[in-house]
C-alpha atoms as a PDB file:
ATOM      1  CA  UNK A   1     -45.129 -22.319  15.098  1.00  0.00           C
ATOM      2  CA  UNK A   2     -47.142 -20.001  12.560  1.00  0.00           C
ATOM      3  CA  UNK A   3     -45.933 -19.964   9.213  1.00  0.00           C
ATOM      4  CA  UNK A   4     -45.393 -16.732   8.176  1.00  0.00           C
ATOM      5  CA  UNK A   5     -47.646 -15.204   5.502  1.00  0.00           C
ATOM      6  CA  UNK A   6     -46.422 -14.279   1.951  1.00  0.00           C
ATOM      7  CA  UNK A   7     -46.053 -10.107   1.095  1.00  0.00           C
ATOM      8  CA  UNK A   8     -47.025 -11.262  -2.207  1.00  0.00           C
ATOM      9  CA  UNK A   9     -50.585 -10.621  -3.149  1.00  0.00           C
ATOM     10  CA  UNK A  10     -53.040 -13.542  -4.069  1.00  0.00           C
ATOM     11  CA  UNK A  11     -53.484 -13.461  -8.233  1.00  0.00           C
ATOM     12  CA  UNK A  12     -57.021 -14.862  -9.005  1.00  0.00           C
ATOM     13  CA  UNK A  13     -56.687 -16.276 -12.983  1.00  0.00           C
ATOM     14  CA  UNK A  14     -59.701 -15.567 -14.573  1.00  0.00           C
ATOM     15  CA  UNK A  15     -60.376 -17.552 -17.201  1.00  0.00           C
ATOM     16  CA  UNK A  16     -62.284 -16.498 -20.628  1.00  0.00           C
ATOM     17  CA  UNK A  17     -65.145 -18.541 -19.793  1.00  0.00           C
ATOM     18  CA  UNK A  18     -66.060 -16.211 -17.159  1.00  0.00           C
ATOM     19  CA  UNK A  19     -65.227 -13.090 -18.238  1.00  0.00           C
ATOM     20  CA  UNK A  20     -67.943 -14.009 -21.221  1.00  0.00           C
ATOM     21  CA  UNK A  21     -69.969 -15.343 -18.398  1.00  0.00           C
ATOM     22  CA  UNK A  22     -69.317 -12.046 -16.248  1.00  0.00           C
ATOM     23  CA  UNK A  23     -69.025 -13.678 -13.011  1.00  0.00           C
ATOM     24  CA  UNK A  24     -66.222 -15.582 -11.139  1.00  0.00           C
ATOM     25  CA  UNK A  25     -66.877 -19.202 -10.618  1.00  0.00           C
ATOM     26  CA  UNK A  26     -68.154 -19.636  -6.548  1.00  0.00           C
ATOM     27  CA  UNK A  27     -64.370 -21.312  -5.686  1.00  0.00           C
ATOM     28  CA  UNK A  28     -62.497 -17.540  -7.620  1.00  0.00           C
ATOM     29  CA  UNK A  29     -65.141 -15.592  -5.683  1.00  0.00           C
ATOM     30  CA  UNK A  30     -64.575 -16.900  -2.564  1.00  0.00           C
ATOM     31  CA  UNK A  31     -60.653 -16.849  -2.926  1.00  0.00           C
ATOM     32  CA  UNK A  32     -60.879 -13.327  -4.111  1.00  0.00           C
ATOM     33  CA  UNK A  33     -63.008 -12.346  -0.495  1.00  0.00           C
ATOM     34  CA  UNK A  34     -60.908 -14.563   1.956  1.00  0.00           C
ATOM     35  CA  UNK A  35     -58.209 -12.597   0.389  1.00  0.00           C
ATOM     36  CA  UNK A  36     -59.472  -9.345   0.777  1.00  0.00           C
ATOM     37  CA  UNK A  37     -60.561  -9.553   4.031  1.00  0.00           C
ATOM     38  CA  UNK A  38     -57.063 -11.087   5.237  1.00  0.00           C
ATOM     39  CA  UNK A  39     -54.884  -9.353   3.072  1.00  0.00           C
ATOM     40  CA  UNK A  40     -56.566  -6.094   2.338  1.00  0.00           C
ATOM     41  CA  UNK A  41     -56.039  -6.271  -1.413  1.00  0.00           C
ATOM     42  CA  UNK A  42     -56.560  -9.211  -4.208  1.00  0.00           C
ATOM     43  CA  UNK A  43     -55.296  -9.298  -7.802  1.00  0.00           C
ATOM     44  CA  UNK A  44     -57.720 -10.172 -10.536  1.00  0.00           C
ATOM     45  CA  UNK A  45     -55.984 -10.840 -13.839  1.00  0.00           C
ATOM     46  CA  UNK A  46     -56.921 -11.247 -17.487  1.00  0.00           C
ATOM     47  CA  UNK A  47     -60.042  -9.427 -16.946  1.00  0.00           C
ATOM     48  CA  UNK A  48     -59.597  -6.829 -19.059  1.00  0.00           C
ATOM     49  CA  UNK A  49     -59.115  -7.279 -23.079  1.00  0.00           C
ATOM     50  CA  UNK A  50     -55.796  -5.739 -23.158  1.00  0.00           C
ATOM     51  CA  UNK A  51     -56.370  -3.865 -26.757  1.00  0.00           C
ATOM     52  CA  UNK A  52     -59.117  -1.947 -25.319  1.00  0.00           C
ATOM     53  CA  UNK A  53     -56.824  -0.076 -22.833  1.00  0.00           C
ATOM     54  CA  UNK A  54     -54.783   1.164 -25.437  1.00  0.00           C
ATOM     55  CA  UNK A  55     -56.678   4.120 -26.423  1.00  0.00           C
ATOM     56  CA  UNK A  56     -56.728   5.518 -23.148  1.00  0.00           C
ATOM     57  CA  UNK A  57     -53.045   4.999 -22.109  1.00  0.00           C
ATOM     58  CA  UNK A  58     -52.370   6.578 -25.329  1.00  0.00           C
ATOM     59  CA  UNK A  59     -54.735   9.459 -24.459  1.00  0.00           C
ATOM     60  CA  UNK A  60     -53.793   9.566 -20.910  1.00  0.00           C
ATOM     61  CA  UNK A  61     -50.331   9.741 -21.407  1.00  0.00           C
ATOM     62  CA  UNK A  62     -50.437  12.833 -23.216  1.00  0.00           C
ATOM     63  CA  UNK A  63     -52.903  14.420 -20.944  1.00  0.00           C
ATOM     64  CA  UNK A  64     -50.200  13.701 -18.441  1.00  0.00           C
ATOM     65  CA  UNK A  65     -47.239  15.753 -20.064  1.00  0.00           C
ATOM     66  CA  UNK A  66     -49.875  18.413 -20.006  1.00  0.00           C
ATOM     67  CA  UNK A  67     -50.943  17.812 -16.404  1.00  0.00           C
ATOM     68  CA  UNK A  68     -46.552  17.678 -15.581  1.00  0.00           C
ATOM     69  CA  UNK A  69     -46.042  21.101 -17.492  1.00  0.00           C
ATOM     70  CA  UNK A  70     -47.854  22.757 -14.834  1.00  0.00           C
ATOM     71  CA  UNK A  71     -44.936  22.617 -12.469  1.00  0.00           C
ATOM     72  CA  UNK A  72     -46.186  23.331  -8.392  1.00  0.00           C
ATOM     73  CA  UNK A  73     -49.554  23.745 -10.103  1.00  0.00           C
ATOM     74  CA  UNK A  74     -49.942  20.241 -10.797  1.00  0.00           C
ATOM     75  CA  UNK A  75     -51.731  17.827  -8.565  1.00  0.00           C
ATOM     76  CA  UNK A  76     -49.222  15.484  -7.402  1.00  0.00           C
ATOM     77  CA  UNK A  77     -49.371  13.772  -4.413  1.00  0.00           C
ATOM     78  CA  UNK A  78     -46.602  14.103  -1.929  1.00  0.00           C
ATOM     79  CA  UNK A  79     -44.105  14.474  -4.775  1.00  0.00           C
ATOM     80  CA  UNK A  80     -43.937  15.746  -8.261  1.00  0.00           C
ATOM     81  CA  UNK A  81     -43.311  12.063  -9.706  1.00  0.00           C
ATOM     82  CA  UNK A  82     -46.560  11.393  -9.150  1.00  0.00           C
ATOM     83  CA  UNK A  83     -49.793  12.904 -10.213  1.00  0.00           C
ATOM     84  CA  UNK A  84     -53.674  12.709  -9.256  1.00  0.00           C
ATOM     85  CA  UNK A  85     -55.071  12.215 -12.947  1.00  0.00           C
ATOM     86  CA  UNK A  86     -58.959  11.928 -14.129  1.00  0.00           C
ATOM     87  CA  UNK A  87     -59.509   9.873 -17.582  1.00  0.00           C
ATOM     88  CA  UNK A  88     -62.010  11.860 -19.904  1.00  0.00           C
ATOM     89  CA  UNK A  89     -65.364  10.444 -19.144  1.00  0.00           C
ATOM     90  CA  UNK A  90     -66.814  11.107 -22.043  1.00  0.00           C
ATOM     91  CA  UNK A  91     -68.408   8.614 -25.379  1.00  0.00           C
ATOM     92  CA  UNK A  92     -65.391   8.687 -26.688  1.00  0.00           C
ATOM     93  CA  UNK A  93     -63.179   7.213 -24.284  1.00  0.00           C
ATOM     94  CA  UNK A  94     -65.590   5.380 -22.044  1.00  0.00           C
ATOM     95  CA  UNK A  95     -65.135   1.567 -22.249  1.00  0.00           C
ATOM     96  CA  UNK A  96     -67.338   0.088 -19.935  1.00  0.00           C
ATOM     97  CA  UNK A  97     -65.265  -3.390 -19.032  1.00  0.00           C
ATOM     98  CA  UNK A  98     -63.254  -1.034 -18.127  1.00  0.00           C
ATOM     99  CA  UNK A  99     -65.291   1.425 -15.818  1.00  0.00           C
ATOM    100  CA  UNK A 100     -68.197  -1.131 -14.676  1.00  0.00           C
ATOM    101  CA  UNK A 101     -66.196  -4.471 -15.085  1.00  0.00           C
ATOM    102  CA  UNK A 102     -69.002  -7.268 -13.873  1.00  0.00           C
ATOM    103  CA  UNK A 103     -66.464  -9.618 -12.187  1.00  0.00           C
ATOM    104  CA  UNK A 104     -65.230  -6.553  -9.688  1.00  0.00           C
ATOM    105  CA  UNK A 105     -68.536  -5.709  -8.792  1.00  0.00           C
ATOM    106  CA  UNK A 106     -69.635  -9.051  -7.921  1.00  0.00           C
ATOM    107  CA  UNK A 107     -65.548  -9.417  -5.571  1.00  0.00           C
ATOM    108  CA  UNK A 108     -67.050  -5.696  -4.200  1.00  0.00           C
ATOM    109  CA  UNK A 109     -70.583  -6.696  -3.801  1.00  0.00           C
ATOM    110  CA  UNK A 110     -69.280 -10.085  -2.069  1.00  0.00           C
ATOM    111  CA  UNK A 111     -67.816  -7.603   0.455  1.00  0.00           C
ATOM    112  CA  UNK A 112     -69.658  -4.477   1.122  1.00  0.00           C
ATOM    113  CA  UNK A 113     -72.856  -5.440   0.113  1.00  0.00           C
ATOM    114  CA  UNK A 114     -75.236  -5.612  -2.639  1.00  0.00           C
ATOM    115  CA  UNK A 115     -75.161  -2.478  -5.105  1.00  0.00           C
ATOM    116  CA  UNK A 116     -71.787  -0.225  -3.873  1.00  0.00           C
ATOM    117  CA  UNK A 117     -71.627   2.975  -4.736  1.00  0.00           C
ATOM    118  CA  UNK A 118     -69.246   4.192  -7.449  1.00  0.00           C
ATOM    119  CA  UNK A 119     -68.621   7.739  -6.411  1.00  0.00           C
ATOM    120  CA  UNK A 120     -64.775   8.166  -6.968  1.00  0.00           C
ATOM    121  CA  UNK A 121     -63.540   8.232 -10.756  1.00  0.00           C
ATOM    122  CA  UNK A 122     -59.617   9.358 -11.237  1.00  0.00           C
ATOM    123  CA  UNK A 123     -56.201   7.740 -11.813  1.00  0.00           C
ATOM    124  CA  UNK A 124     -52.526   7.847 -10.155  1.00  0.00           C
ATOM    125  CA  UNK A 125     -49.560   8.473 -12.105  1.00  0.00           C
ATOM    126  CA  UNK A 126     -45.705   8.018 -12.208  1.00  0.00           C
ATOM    127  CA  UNK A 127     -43.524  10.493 -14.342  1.00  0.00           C
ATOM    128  CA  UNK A 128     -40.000   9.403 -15.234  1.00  0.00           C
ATOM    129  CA  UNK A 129     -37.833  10.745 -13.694  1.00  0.00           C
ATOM    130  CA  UNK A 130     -36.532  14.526 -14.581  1.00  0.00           C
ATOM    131  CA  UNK A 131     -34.433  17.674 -13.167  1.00  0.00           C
ATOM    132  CA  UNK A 132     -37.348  19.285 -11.338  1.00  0.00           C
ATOM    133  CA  UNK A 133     -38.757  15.520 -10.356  1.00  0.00           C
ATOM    134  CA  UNK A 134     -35.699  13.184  -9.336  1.00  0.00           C
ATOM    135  CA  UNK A 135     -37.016  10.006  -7.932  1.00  0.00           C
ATOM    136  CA  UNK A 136     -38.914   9.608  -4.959  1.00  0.00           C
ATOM    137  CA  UNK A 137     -40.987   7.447  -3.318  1.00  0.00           C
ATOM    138  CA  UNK A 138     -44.427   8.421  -1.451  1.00  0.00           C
ATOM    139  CA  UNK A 139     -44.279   7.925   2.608  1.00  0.00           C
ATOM    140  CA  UNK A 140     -46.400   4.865   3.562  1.00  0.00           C
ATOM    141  CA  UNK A 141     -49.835   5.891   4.048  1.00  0.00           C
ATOM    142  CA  UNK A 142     -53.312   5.414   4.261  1.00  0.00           C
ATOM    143  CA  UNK A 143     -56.141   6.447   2.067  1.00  0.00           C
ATOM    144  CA  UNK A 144     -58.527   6.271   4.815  1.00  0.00           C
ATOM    145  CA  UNK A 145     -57.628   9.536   6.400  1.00  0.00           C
ATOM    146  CA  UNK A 146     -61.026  10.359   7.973  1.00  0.00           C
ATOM    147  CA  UNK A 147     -62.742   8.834  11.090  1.00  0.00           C
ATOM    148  CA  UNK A 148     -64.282   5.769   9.742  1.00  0.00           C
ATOM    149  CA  UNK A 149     -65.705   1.947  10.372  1.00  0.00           C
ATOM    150  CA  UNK A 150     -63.352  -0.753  11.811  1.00  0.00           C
ATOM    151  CA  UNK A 151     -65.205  -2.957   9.079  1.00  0.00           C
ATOM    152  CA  UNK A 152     -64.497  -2.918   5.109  1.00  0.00           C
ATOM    153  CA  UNK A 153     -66.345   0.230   4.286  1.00  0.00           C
ATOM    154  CA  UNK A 154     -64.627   1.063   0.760  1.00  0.00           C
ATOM    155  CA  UNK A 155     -62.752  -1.039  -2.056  1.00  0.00           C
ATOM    156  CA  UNK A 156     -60.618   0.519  -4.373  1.00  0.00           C
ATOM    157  CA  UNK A 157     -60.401  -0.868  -7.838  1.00  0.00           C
ATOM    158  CA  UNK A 158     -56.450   0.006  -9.619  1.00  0.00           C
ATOM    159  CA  UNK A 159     -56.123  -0.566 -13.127  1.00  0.00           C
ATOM    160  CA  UNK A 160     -52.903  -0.584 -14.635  1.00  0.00           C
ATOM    161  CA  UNK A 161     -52.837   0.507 -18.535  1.00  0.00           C
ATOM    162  CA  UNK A 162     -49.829  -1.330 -19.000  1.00  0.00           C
ATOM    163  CA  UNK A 163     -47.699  -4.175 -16.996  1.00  0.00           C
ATOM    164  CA  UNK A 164     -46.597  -2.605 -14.028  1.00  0.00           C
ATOM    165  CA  UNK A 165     -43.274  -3.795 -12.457  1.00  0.00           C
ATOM    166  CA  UNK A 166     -40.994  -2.028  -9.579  1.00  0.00           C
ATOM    167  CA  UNK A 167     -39.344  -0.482 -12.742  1.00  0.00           C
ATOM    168  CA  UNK A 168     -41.880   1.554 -13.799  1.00  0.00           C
ATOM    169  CA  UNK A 169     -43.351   2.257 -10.231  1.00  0.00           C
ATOM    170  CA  UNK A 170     -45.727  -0.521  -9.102  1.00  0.00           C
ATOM    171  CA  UNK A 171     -46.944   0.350  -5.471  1.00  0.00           C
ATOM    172  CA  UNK A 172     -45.652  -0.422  -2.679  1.00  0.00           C
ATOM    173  CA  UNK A 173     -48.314  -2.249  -0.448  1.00  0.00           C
ATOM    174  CA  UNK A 174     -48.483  -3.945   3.363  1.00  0.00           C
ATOM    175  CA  UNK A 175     -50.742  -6.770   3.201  1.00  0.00           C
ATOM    176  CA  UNK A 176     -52.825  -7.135   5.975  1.00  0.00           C
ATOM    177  CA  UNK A 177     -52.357  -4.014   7.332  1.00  0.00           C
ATOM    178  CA  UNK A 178     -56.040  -2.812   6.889  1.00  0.00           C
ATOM    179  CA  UNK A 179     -57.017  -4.814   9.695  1.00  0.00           C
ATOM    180  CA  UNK A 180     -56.752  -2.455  12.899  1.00  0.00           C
ATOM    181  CA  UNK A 181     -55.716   0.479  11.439  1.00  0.00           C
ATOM    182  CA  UNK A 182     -56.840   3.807  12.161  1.00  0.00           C
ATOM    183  CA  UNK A 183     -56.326   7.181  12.455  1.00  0.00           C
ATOM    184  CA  UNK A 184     -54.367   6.820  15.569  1.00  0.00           C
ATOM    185  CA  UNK A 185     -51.455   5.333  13.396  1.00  0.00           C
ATOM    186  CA  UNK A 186     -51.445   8.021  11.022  1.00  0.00           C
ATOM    187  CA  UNK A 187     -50.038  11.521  11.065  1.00  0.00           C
ATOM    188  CA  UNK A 188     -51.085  14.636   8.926  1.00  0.00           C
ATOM    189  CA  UNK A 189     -54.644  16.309   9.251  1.00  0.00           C
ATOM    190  CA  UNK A 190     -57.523  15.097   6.696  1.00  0.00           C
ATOM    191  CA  UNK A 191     -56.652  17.545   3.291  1.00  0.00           C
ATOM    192  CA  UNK A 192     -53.597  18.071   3.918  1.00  0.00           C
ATOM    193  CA  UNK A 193     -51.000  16.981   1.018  1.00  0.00           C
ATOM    194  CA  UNK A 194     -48.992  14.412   2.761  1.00  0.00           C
ATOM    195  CA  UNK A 195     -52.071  13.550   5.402  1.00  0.00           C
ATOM    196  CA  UNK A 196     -52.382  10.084   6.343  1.00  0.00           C
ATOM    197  CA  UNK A 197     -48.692   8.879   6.954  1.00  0.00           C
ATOM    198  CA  UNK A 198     -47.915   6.028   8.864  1.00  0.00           C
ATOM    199  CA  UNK A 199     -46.098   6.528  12.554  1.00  0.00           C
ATOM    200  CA  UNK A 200     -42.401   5.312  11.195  1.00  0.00           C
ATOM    201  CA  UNK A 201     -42.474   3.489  14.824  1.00  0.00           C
ATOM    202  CA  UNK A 202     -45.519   1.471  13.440  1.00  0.00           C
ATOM    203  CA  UNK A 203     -44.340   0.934  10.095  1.00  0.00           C
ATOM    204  CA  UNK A 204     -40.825  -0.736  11.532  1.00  0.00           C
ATOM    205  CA  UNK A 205     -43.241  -2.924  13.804  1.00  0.00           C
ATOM    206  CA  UNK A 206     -45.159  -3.948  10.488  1.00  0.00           C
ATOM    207  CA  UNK A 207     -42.235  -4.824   8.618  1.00  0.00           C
ATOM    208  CA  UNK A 208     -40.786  -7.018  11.349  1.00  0.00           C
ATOM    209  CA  UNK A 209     -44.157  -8.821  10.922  1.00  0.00           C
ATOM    210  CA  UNK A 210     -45.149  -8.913   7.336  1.00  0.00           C
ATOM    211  CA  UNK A 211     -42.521  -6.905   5.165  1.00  0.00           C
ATOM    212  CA  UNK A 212     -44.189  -4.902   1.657  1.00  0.00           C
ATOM    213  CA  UNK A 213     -43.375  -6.056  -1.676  1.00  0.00           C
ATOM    214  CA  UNK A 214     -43.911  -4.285  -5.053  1.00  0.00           C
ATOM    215  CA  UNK A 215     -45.496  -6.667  -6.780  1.00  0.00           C
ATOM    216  CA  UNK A 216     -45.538  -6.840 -10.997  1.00  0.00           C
ATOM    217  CA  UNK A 217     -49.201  -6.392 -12.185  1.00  0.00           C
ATOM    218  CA  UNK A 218     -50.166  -7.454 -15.725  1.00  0.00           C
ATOM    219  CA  UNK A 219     -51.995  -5.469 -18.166  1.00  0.00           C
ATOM    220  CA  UNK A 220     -55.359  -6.697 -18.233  1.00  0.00           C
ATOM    221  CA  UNK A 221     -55.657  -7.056 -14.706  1.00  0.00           C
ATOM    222  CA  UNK A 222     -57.653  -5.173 -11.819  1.00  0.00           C
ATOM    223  CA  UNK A 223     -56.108  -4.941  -8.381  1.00  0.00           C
ATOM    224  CA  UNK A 224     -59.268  -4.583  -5.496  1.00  0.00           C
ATOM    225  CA  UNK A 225     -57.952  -2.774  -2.317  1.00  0.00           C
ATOM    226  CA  UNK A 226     -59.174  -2.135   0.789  1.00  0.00           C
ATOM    227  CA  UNK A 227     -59.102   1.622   1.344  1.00  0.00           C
ATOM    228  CA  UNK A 228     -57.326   1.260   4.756  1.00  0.00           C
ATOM    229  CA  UNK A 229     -54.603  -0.348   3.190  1.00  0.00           C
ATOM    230  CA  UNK A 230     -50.755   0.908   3.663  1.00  0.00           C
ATOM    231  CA  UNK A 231     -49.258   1.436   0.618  1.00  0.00           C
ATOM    232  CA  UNK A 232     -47.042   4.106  -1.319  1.00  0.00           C
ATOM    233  CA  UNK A 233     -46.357   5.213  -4.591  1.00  0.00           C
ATOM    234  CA  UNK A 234     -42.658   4.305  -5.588  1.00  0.00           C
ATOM    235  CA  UNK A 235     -40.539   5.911  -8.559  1.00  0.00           C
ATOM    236  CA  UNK A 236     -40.924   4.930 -12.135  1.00  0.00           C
ATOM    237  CA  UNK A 237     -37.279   4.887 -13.554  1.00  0.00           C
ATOM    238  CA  UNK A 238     -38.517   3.917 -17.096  1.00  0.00           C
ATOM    239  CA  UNK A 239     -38.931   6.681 -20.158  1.00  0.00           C
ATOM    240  CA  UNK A 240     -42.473   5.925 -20.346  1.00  0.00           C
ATOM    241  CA  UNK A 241     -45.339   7.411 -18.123  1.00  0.00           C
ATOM    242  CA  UNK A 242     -47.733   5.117 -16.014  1.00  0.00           C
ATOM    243  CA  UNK A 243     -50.873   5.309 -15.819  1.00  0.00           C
ATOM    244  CA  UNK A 244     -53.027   3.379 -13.238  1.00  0.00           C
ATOM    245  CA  UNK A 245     -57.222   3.963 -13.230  1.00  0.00           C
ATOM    246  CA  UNK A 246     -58.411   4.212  -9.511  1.00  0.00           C
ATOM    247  CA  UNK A 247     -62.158   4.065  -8.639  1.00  0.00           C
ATOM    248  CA  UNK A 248     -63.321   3.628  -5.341  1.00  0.00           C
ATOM    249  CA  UNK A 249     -66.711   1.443  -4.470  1.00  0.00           C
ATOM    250  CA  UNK A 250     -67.842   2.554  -1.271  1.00  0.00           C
ATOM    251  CA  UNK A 251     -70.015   0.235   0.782  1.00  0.00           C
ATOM    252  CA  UNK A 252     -74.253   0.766   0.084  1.00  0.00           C
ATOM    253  CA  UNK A 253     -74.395   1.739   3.680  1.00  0.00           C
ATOM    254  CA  UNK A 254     -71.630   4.048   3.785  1.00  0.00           C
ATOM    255  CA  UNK A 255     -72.789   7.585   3.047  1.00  0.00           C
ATOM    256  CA  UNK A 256     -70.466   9.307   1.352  1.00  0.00           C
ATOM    257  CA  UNK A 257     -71.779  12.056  -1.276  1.00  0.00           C
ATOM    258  CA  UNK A 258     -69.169  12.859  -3.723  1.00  0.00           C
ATOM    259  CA  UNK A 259     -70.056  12.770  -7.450  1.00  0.00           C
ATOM    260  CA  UNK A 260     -68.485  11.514 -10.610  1.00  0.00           C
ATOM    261  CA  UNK A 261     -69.115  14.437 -13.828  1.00  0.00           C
ATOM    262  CA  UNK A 262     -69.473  12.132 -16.618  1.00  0.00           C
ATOM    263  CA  UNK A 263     -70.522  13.757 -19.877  1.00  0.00           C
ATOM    264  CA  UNK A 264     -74.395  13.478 -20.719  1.00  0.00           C
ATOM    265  CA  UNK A 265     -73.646  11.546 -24.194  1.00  0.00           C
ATOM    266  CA  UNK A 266     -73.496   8.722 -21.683  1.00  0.00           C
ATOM    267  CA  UNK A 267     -75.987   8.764 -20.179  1.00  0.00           C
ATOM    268  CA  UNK A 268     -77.473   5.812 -22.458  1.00  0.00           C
ATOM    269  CA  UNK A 269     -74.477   3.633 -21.534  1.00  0.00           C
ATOM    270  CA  UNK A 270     -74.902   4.668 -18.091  1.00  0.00           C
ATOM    271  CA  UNK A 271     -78.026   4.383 -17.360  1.00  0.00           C
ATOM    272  CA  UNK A 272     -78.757   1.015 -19.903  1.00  0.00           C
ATOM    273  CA  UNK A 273     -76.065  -0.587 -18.873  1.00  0.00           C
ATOM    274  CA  UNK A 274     -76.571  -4.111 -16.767  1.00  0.00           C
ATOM    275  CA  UNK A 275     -74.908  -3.500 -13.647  1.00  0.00           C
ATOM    276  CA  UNK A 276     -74.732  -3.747 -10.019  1.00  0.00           C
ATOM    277  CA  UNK A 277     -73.436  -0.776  -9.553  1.00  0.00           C
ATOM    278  CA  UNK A 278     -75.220   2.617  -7.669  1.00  0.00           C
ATOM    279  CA  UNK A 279     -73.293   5.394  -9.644  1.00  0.00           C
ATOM    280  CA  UNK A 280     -73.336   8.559  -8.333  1.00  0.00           C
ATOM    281  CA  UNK A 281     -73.428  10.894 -11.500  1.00  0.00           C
ATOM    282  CA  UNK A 282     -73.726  13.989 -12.310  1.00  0.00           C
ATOM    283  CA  UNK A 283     -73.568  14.950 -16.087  1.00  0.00           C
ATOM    284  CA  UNK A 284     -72.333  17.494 -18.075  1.00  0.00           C
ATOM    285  CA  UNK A 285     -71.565  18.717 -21.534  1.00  0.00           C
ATOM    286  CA  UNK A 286     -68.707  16.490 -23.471  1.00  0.00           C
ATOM    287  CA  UNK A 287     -67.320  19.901 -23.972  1.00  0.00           C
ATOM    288  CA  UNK A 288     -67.411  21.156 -20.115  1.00  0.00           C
ATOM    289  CA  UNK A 289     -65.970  17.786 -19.213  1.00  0.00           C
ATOM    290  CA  UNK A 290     -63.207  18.421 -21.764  1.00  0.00           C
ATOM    291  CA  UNK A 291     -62.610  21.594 -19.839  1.00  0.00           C
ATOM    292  CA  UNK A 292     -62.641  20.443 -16.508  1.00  0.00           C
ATOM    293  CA  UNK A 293     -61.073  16.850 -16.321  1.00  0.00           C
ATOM    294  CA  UNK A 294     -57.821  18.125 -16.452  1.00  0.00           C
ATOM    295  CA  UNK A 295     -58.327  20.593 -13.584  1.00  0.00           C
ATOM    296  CA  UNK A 296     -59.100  18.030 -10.413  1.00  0.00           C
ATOM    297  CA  UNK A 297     -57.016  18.411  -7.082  1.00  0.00           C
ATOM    298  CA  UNK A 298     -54.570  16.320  -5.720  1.00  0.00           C
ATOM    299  CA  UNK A 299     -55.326  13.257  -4.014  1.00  0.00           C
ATOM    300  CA  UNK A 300     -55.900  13.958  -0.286  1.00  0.00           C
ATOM    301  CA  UNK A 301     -57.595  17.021  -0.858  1.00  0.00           C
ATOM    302  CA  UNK A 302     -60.688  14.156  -1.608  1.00  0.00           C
ATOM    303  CA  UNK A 303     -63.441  13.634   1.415  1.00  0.00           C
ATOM    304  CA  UNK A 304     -63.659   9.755   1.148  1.00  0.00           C
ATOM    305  CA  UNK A 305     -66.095  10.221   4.809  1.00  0.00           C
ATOM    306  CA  UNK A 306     -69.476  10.352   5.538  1.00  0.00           C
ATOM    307  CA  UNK A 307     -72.047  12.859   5.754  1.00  0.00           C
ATOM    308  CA  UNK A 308     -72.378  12.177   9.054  1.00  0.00           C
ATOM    309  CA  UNK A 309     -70.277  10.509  11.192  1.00  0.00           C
ATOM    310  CA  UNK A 310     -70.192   6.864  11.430  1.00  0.00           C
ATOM    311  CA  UNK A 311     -72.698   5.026  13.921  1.00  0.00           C
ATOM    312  CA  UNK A 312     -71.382   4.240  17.098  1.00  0.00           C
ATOM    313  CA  UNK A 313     -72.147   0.811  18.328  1.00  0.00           C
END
């Protein structure tokens, strides 16, 4: 009789020796790849120094009330409790274990291939509740709404600015649900606000299988995810926004073109900095960025394809 896997996600401690070292011993590594090819999604915590997400969350947080006071303007996916949401990539606020962390390029580069591409730079996040926003959770879904590779083609890298816990609205996620999904299961056209839902016959199929859990995440950490991944966003019933980073490292091979506006007083940091990384930039004025950040569309409205479509083999 098979034992029935866990819906909890494998938590890799790393320790401090290798975040000075910037690499995961070969025995973390290799846990952290088993797990993301089984599971679609791995957990790598204490990664992060915790003070140095501060100043964002503090920065992001406000930019959120401002992003919220927009009402149907704003660029929430599926539902008004939560919000697409760029961090300011300029000097100021650019930390770069926190934008080019070392030990989740090498997971990445263990998995797509040497030198992914860095070409998607935003955030999700969950409002308290409020009159014109009661609580609501997202449909399950897919990010990979687009024809694409039966293979790990794209990783995305969540970074919770605080612990996240079902209170506050940790996601909801279906381990092991990457593998064989397509865009047969989902429903929804590619741009569309609530594209890439799961068939509700195939979701009660999944859960009979491998149920989802909503798993606490601790500040500090960075959660790897396959982009074909079912997950959805759930409520946060706290009095305090969340704010979770997402970048997405697409596979060397994979040719998608979209580009990341950073502001040109980094290019320095960019372009010095030791990593193994392919970022697709394009810069900008600090004060253009400041002006445009805050104006990005809602989550689906994204084209995480190719160019061209994918070989067929």
């Amino acid at each position: 009789m098979t034992e029935k896997l866990s819906s909890l996600p494998i938590v890799v401690q790393v320790s401090q020796e290798e975040v000075s070292e910037r690499k995961l011993t070969w025995e973390n590594l290799e846990t952290a790849v088993r797990a993301l090819h089984r599971d679609g999604l791995v957990v790598l915590e204490n990664v992060i120094e915790k003070s140095k997400l501060d100043t964002l969350n503090k920065k992001m947080v406000k930019d959120a009330l401002t992003l919220q006071a927009k009402g149907e303007n704003m660029p929430y996916n599926y539902n008004k409790g939560n919000i697409q949401q760029d961090p300011p990539l300029t000097k100021e606020h650019f930390e770069p274990s926190i934008f080019l962390n070392p030990i989740a390029t090498q997971v990445t580069s263990a998995v797509l291939g040497p030198r992914p591409r860095l070409s998607f730079v935003s955030g999700n996040t969950a409002l308290s509740p409020s009159d014109d926003s009661p609580p609501q959770s997202q449909p399950t879904h897919s990010d990979a709404d687009i024809k694409h590779p039966d293979c790990p083609f794209a990783l995305v890298l969540n970074i919770p600015l605080v612990d996240m816990s079902a209170e506050n609205g940790s996601t909801e996620i279906w381990l092991g649900s990457h593998i064989g999904s397509n865009l047969g299961c989902q429903e929804g056209r590619h741009g569309e606000r609530a594209s890439g839902r799961i068939r509700k016959d195939l979701v009660e199929e999944r859960r009979a299988i491998r149920p989802p859990s909503q798993p606490t995440v601790k500040k500090g950490s960075i959660v790897i995810r396959d982009l074909r991944l079912w997950h959805g966003g759930k409520p946060n019933m706290t009095d305090e926004t969340r704010v979770m980073l997402a970048m997405i490292h697409f596979a060397p091979w994979y040719r998608n073109p979209m580009q990341v506006e950073f502001a040109d007083d980094l290019i320095p940091t960019l372009e010095g900095h030791e990593s193994d990384l392919q970022i697709q930039a394009t810069y900008i004025s600090a004060a253009e960025v400041e002006e445009r950040y805050l104006n990005r569309p809602f989550g689906n409205a994204y084209d995480f394809g190719q160019q061209d479509d994918p070989v067929d083999i």
